[in-house]
N, C-alpha and C. Protein backbone atom coordinates (compact mmCIF):
# COMPACT_ATOMS: atom_id res chain seq x y z
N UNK A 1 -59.24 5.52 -47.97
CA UNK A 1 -60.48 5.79 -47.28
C UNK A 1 -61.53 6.19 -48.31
N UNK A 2 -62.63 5.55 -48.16
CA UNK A 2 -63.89 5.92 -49.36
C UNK A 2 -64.64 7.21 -48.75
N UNK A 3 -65.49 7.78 -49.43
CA UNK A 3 -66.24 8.96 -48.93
C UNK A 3 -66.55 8.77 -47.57
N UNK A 4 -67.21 9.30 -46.79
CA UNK A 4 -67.80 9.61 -45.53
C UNK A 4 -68.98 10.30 -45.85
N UNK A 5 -70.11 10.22 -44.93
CA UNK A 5 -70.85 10.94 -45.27
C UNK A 5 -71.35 11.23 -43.90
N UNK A 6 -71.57 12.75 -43.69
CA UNK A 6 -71.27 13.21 -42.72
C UNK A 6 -72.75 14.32 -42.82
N UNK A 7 -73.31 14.30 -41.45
CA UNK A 7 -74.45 14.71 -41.21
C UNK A 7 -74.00 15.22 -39.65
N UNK A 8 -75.02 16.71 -39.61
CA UNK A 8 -74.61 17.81 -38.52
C UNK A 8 -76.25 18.08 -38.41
N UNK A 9 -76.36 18.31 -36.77
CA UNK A 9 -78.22 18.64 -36.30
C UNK A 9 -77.70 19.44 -35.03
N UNK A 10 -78.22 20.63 -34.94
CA UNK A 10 -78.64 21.35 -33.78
C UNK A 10 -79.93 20.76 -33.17
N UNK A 11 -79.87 19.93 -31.84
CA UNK A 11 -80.77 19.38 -31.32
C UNK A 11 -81.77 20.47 -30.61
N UNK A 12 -81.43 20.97 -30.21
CA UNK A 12 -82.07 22.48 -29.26
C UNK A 12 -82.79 21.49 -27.99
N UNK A 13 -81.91 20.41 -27.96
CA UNK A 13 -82.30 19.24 -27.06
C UNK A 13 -82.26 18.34 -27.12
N UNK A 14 -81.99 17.42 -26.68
CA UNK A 14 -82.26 15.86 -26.99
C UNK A 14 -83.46 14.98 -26.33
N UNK A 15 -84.58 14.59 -27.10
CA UNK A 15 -85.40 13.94 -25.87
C UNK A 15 -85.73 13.07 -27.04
N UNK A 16 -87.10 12.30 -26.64
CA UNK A 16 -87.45 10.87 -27.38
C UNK A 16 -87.78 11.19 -29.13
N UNK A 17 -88.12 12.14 -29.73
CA UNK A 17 -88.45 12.89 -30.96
C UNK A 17 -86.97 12.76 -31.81
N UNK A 18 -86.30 13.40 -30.37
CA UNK A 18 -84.25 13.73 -31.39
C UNK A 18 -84.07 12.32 -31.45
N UNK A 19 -83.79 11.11 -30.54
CA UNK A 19 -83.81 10.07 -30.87
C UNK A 19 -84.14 9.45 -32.07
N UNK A 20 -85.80 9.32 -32.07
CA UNK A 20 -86.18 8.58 -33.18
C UNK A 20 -85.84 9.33 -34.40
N UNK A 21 -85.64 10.47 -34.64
CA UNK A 21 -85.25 10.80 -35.90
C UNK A 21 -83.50 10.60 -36.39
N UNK A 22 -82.59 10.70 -35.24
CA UNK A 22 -81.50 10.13 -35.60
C UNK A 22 -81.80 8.51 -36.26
N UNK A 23 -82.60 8.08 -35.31
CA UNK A 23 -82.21 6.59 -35.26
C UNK A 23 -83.16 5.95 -36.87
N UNK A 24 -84.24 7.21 -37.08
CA UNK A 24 -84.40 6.45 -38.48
C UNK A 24 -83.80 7.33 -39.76
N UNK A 25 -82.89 8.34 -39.41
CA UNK A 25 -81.82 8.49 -40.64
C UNK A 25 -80.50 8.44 -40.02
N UNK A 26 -79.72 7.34 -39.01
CA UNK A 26 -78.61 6.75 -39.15
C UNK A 26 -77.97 5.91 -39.82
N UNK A 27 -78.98 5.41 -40.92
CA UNK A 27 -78.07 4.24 -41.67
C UNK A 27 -77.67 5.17 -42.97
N UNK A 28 -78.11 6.16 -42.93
CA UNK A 28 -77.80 7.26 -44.56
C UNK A 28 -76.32 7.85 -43.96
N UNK A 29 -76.02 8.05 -42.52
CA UNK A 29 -74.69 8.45 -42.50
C UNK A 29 -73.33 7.56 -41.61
N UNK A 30 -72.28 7.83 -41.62
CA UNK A 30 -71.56 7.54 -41.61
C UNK A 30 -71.16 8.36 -39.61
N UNK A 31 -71.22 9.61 -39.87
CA UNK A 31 -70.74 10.50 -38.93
C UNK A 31 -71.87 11.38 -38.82
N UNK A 32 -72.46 11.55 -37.51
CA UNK A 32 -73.18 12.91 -37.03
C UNK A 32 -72.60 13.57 -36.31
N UNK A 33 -72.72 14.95 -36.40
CA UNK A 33 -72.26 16.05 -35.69
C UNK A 33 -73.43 16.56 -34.64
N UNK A 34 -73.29 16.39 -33.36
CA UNK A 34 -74.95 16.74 -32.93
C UNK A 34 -73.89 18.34 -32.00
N UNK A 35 -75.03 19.26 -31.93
CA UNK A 35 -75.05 20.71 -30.66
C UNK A 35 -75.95 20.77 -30.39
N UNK A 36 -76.15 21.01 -29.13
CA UNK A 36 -76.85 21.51 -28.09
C UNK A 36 -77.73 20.54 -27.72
N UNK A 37 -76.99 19.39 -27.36
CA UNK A 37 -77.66 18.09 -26.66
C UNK A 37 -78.31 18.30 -25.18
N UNK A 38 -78.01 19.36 -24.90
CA UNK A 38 -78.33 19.68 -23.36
C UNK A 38 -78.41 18.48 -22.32
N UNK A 39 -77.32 17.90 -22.92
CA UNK A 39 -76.96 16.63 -21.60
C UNK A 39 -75.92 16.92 -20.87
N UNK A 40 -75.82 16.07 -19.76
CA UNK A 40 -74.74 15.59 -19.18
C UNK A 40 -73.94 14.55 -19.06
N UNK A 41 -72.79 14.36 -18.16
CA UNK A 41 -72.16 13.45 -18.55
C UNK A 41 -72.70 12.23 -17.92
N UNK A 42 -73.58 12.58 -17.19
CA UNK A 42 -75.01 11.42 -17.04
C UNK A 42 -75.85 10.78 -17.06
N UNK A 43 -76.22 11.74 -18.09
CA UNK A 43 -77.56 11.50 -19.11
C UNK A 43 -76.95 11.55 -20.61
N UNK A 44 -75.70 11.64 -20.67
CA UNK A 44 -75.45 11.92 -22.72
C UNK A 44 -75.75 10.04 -22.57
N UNK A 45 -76.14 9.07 -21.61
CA UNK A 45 -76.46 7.49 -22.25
C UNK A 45 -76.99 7.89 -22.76
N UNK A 46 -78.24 8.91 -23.10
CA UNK A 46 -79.59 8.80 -23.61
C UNK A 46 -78.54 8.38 -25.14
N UNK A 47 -77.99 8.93 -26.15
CA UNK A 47 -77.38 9.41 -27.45
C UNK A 47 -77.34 8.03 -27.40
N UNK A 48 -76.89 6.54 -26.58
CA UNK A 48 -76.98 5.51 -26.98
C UNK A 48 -78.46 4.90 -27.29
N UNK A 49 -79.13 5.39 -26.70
CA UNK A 49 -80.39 4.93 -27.22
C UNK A 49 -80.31 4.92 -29.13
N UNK A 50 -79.69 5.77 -29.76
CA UNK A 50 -79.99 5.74 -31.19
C UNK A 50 -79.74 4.25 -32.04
N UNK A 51 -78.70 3.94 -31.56
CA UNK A 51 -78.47 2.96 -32.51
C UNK A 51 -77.33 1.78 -31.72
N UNK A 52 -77.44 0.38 -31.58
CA UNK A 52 -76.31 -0.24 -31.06
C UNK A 52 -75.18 -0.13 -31.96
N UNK A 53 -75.28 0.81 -33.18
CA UNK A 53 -74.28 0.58 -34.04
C UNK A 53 -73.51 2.05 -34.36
N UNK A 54 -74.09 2.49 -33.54
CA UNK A 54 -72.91 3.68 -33.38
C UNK A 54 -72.60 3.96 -31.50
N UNK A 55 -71.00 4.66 -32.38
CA UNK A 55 -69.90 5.01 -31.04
C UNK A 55 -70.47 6.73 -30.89
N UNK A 56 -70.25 6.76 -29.58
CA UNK A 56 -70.30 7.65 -28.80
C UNK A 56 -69.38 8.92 -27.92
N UNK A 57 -69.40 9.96 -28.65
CA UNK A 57 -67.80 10.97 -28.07
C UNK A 57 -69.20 12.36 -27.80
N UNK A 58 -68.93 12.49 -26.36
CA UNK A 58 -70.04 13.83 -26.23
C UNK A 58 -69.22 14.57 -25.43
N UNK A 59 -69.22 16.03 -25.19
CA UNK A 59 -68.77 17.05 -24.49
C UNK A 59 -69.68 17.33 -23.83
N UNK A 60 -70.24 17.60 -22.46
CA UNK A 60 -71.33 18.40 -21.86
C UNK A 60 -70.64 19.64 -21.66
N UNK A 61 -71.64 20.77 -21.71
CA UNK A 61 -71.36 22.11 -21.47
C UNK A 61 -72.42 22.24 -20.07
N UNK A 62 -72.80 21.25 -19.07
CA UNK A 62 -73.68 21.21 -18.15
C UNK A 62 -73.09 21.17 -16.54
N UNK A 63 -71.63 20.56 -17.00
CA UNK A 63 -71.41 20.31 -15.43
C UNK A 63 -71.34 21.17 -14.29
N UNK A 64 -70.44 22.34 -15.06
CA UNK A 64 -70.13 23.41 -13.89
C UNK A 64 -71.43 23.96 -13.42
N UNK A 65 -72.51 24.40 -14.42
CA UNK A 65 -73.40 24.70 -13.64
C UNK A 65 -74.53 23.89 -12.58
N UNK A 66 -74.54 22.66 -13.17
CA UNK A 66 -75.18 21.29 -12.64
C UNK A 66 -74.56 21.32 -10.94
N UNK A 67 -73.12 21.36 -10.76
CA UNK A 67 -72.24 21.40 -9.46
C UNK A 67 -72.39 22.50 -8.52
N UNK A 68 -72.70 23.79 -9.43
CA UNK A 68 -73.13 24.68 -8.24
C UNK A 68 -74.38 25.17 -8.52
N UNK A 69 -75.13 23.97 -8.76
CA UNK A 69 -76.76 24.13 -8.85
C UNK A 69 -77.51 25.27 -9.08
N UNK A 70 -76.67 26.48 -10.39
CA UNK A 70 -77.25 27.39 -10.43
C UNK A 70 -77.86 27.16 -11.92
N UNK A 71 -79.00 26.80 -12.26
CA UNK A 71 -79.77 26.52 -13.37
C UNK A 71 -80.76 27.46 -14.22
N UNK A 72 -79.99 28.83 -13.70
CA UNK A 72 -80.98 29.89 -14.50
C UNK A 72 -80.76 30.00 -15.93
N UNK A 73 -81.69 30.66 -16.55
CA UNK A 73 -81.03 31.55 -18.55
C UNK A 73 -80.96 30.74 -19.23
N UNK A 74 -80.07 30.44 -20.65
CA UNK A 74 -80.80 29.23 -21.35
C UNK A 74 -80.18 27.93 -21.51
N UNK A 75 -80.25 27.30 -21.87
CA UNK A 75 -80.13 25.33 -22.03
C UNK A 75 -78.56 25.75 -22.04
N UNK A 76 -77.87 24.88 -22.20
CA UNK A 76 -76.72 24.87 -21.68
C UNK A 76 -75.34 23.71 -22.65
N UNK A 77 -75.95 24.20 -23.80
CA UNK A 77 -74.87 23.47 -24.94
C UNK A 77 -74.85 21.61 -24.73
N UNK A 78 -73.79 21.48 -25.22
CA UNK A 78 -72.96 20.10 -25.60
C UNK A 78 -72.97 20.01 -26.61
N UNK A 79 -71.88 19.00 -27.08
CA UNK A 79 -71.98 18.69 -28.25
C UNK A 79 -71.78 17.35 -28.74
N UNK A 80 -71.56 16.47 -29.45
CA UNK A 80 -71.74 15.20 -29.85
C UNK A 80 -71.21 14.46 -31.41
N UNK A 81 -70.52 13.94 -31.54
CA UNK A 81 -69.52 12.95 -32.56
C UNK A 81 -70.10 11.72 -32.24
N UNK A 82 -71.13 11.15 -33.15
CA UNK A 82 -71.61 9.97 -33.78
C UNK A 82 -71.07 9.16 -34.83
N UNK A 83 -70.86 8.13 -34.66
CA UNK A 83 -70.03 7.82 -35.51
C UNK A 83 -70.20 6.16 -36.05
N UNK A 84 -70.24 5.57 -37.16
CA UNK A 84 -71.13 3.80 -36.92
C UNK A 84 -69.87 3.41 -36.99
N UNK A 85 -69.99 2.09 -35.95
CA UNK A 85 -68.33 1.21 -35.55
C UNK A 85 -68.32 0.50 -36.49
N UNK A 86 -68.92 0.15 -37.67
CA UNK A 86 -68.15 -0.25 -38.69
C UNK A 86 -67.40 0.29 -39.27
N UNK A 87 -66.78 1.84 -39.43
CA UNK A 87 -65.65 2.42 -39.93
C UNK A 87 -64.10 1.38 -39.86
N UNK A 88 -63.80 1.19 -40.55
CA UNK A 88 -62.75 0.62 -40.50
C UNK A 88 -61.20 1.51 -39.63
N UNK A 89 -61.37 1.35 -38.76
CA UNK A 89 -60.88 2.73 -38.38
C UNK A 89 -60.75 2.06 -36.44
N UNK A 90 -59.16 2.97 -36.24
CA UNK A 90 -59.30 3.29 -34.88
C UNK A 90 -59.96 4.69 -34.16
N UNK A 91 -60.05 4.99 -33.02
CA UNK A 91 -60.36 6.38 -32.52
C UNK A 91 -60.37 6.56 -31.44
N UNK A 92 -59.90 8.04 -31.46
CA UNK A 92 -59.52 8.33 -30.42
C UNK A 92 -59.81 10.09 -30.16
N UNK A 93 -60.87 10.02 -29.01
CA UNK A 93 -61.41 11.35 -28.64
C UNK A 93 -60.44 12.12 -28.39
N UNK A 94 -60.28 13.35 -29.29
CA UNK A 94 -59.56 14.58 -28.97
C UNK A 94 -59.65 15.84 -27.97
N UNK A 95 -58.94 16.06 -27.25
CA UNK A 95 -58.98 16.72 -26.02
C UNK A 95 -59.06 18.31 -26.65
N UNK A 96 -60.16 19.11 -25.91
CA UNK A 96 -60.46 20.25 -26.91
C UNK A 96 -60.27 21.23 -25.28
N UNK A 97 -60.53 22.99 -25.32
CA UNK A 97 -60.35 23.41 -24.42
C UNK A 97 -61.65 24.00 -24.43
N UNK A 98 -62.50 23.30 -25.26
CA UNK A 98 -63.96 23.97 -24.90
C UNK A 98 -64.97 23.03 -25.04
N UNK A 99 -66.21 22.91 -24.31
CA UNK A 99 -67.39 21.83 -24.97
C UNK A 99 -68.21 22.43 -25.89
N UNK A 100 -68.00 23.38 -26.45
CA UNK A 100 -68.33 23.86 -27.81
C UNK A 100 -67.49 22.82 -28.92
N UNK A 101 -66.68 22.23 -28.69
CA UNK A 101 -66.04 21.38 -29.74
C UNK A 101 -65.87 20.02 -29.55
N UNK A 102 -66.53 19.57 -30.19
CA UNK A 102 -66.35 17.98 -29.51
C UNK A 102 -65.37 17.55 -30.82
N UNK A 103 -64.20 16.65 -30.34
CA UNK A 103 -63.35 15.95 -31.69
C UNK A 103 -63.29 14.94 -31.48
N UNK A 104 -62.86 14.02 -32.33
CA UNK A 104 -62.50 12.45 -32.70
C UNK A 104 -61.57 12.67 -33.65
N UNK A 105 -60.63 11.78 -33.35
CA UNK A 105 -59.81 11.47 -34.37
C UNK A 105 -59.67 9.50 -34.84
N UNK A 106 -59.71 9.80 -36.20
CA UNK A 106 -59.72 8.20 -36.91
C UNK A 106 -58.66 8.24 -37.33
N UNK A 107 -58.22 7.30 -37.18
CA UNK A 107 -56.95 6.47 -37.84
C UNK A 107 -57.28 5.18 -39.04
N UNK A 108 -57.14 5.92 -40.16
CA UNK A 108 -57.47 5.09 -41.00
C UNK A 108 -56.29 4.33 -41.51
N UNK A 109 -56.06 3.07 -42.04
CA UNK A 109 -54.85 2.49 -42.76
C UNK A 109 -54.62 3.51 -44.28
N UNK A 110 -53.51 3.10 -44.25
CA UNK A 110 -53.12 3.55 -46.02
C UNK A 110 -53.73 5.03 -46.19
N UNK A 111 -54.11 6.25 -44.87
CA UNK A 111 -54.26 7.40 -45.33
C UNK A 111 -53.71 7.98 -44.09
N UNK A 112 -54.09 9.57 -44.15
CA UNK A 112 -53.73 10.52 -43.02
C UNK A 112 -54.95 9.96 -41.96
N UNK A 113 -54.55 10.40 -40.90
CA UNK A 113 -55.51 10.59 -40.06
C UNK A 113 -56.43 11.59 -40.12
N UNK A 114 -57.95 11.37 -39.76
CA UNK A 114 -59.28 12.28 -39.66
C UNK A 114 -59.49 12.98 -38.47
N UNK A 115 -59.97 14.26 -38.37
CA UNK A 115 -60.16 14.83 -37.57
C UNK A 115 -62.16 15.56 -37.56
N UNK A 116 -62.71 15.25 -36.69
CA UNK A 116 -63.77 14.83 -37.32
C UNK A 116 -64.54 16.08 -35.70
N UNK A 117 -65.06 17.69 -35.92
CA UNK A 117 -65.15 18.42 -34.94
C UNK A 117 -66.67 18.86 -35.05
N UNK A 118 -67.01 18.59 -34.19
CA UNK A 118 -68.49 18.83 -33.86
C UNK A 118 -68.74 20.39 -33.06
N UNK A 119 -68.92 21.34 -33.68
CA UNK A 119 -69.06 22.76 -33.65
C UNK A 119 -69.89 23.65 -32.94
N UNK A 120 -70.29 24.33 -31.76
CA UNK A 120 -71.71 25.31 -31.27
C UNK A 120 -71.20 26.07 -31.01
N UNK A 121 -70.97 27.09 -32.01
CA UNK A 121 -70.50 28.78 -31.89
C UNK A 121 -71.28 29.12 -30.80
N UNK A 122 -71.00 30.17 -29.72
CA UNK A 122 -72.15 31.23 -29.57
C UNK A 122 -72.54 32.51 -30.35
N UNK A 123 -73.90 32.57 -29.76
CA UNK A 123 -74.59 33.58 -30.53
C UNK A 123 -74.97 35.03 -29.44
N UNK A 124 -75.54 35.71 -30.53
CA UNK A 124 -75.67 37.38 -29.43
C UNK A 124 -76.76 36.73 -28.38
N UNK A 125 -75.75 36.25 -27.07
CA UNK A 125 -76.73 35.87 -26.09
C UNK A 125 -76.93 36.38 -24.53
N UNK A 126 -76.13 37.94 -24.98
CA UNK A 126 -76.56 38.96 -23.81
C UNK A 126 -75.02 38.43 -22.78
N UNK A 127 -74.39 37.82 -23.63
CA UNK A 127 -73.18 37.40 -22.35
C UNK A 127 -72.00 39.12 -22.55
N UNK A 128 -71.49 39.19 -21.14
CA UNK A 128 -70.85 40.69 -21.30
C UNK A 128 -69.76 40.78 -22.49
N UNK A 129 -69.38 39.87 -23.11
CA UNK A 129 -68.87 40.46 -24.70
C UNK A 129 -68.58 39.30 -25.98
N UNK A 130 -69.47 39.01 -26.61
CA UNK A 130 -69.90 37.86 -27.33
C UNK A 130 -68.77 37.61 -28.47
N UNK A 131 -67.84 38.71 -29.11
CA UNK A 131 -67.21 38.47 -29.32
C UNK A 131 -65.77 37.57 -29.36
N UNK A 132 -65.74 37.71 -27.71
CA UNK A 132 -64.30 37.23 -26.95
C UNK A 132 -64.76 35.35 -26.93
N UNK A 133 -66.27 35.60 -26.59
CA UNK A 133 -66.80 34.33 -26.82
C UNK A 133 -66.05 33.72 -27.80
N UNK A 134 -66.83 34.26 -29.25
CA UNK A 134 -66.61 33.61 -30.63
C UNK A 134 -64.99 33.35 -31.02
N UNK A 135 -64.79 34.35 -30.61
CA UNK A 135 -62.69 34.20 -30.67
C UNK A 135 -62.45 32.98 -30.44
N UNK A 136 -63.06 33.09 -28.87
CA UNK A 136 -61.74 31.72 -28.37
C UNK A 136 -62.57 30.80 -28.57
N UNK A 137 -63.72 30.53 -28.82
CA UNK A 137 -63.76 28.92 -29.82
C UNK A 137 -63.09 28.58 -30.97
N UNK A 138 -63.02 30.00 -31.96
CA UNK A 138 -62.21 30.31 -33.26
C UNK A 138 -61.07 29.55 -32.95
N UNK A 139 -60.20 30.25 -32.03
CA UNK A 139 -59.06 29.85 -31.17
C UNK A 139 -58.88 28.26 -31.18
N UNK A 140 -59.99 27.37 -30.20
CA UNK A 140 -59.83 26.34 -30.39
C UNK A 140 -59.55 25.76 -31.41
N UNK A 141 -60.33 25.94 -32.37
CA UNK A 141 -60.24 25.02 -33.39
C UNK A 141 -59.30 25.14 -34.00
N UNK A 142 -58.75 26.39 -34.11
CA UNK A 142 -57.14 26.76 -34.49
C UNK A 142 -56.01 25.78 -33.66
N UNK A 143 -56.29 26.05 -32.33
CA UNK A 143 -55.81 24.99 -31.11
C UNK A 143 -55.57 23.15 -32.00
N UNK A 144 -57.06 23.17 -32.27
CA UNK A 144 -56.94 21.79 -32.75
C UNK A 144 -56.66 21.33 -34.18
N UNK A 145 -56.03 22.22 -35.02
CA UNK A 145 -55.31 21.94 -35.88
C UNK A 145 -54.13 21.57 -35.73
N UNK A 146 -53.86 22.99 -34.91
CA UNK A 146 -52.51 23.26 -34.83
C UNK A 146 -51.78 21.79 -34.10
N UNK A 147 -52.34 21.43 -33.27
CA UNK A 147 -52.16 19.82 -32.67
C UNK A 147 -52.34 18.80 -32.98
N UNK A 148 -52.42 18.85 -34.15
CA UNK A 148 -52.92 17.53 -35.09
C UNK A 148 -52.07 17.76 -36.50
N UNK A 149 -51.60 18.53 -36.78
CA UNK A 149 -50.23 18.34 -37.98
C UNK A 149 -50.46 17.07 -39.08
N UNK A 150 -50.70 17.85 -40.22
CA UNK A 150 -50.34 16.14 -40.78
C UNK A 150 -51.88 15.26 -41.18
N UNK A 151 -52.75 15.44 -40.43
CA UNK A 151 -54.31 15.40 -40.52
C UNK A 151 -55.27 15.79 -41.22
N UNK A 152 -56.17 15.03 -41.25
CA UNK A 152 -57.33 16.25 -42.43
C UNK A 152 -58.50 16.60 -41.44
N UNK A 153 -59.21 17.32 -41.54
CA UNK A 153 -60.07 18.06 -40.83
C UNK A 153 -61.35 17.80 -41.51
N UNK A 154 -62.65 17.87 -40.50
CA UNK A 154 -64.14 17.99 -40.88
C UNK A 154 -64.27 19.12 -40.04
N UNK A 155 -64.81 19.96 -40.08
CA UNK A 155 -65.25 21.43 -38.49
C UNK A 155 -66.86 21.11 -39.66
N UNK A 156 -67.99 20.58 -38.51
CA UNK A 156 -69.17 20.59 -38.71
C UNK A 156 -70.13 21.32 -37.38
N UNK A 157 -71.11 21.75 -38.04
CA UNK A 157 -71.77 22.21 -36.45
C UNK A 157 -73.13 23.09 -37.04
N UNK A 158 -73.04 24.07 -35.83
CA UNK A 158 -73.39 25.16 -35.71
C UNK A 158 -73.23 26.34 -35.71
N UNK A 159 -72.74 27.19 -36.59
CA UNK A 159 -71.78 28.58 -36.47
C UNK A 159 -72.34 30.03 -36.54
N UNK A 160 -73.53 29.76 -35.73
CA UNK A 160 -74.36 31.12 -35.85
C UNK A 160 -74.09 32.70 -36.50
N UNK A 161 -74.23 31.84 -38.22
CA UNK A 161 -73.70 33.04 -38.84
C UNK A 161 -74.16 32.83 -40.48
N UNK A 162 -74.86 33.96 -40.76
CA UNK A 162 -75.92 33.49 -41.94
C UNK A 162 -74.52 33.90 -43.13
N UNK A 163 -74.65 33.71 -44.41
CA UNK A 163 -74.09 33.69 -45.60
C UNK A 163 -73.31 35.43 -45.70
N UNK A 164 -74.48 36.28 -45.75
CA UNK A 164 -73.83 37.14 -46.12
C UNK A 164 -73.41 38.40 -44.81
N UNK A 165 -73.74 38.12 -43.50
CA UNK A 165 -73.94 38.39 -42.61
C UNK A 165 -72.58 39.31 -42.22
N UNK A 166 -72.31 40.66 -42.02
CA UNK A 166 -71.18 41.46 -41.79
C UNK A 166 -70.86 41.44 -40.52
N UNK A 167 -70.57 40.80 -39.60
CA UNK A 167 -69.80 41.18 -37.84
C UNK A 167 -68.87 40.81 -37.69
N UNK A 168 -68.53 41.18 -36.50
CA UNK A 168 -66.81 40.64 -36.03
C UNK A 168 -66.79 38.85 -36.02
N UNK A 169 -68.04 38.23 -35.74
CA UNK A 169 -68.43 36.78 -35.47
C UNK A 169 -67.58 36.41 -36.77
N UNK A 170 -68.45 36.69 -37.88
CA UNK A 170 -68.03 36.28 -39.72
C UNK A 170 -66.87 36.58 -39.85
N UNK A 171 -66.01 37.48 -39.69
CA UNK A 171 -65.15 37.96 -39.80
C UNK A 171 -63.94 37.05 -38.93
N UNK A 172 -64.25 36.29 -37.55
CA UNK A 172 -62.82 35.54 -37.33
C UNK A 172 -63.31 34.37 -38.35
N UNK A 173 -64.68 33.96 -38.77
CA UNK A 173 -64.93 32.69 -39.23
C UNK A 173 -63.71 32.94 -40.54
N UNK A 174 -64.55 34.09 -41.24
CA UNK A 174 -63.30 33.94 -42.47
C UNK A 174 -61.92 33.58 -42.04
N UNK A 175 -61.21 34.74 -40.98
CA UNK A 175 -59.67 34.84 -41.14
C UNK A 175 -59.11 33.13 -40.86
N UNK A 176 -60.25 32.61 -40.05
CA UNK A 176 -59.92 31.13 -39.80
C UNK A 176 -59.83 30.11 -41.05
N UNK A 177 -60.83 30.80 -41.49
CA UNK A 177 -61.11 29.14 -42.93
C UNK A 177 -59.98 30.14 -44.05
N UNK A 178 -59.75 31.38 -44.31
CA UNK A 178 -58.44 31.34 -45.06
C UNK A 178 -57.47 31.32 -44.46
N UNK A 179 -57.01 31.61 -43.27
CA UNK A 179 -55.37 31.35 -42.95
C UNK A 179 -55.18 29.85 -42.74
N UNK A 180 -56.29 29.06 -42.56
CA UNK A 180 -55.99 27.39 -42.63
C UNK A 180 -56.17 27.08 -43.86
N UNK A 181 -56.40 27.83 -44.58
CA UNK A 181 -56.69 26.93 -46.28
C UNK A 181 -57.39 26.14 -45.92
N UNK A 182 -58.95 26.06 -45.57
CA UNK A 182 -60.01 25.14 -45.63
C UNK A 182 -60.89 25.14 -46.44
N UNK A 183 -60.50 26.24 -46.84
CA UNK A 183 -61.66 26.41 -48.66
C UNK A 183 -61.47 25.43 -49.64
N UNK A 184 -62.06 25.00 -50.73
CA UNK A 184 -61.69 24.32 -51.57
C UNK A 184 -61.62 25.00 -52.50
């Protein structure tokens, strides 16, 4: 497998602006990581608008509230794995336990398989304990290692958490990226 080149955007939305700017720097990548598409699983067509030459893997974080039509407080996540179908490559969307994580997995010849995770931590957003939040996405992605054995990993996103930043948030990020050896 040759490099990848792999590009991650917090949309803080998707409308005709997020479009055209994917669609005139999609030929520089390979893989986008999009959060907070604030679609559904009705409207993520729009993400085809970018390009006929990329595949499409979106998570909405919209439905449950969309179903019991309670639409208060703020936008409401998703996330998104872009990807151009010329990869030489099979795939196959990975089943996650949150739409904070969107995955794909590629099957490349003559290597391991890719695991390719599109990331939207939460942030201090007044929910009753933001921590437990950040855990169990932590969790997931732990989840989706742990189920994929044997694989190599991308975790791209959003991880609302600056460089030198001291909280419990930073703190599972570390115990995660060293007890998986994801450092280089």
């Amino acid at each position: 497998m040759a490099a990848l080149n792999v590009f991650s955007l917090n949309c803080h939305g998707v409308n005709d602006g997020i479009i055209k700017y994917l669609n005139d720097v999609n030929d520089m990548f390979d893989i986008i990581l999009l959060q907070e598409t604030w679609l559904s699983n009705k409207t993520c067509v729009q993400l085809e608008k970018i390009s006929s030459e990329l595949s499409v893997v979106h998570c909405s974080a919209m439905e449950i509230k969309l179903q019991s039509n309670y639409m208060r407080g703020r936008f409401f996540g998703g996330t998104a794995v872009l990807f151009k179908n010329s990869l030489a490559c099979s795939y196959t969307p990975v089943t996650t336990i949150s739409s904070r994580c969107c995955a794909v997995k590629f099957s490349f010849k003559h290597c391991n398989d890719l695991i390719v995770v599109s990331v939207y931590m939460p942030c201090l957003n007044g929910s009753c304990d933001p921590d437990i939040d950040y855990e169990s996405i932590v969790g997931c992605m732990q989840g989706i290692i742990d189920n994929n054995r044997g694989c190599n990993f991308v975790f791209g996103g959003d991880f609302n958490l600056s460089k030198h930043q001291v909280t419990s948030n930073a703190y599972y990020m570390l115990s995660f990226v060293v007890e998986t050896v994801l450092y280089g």
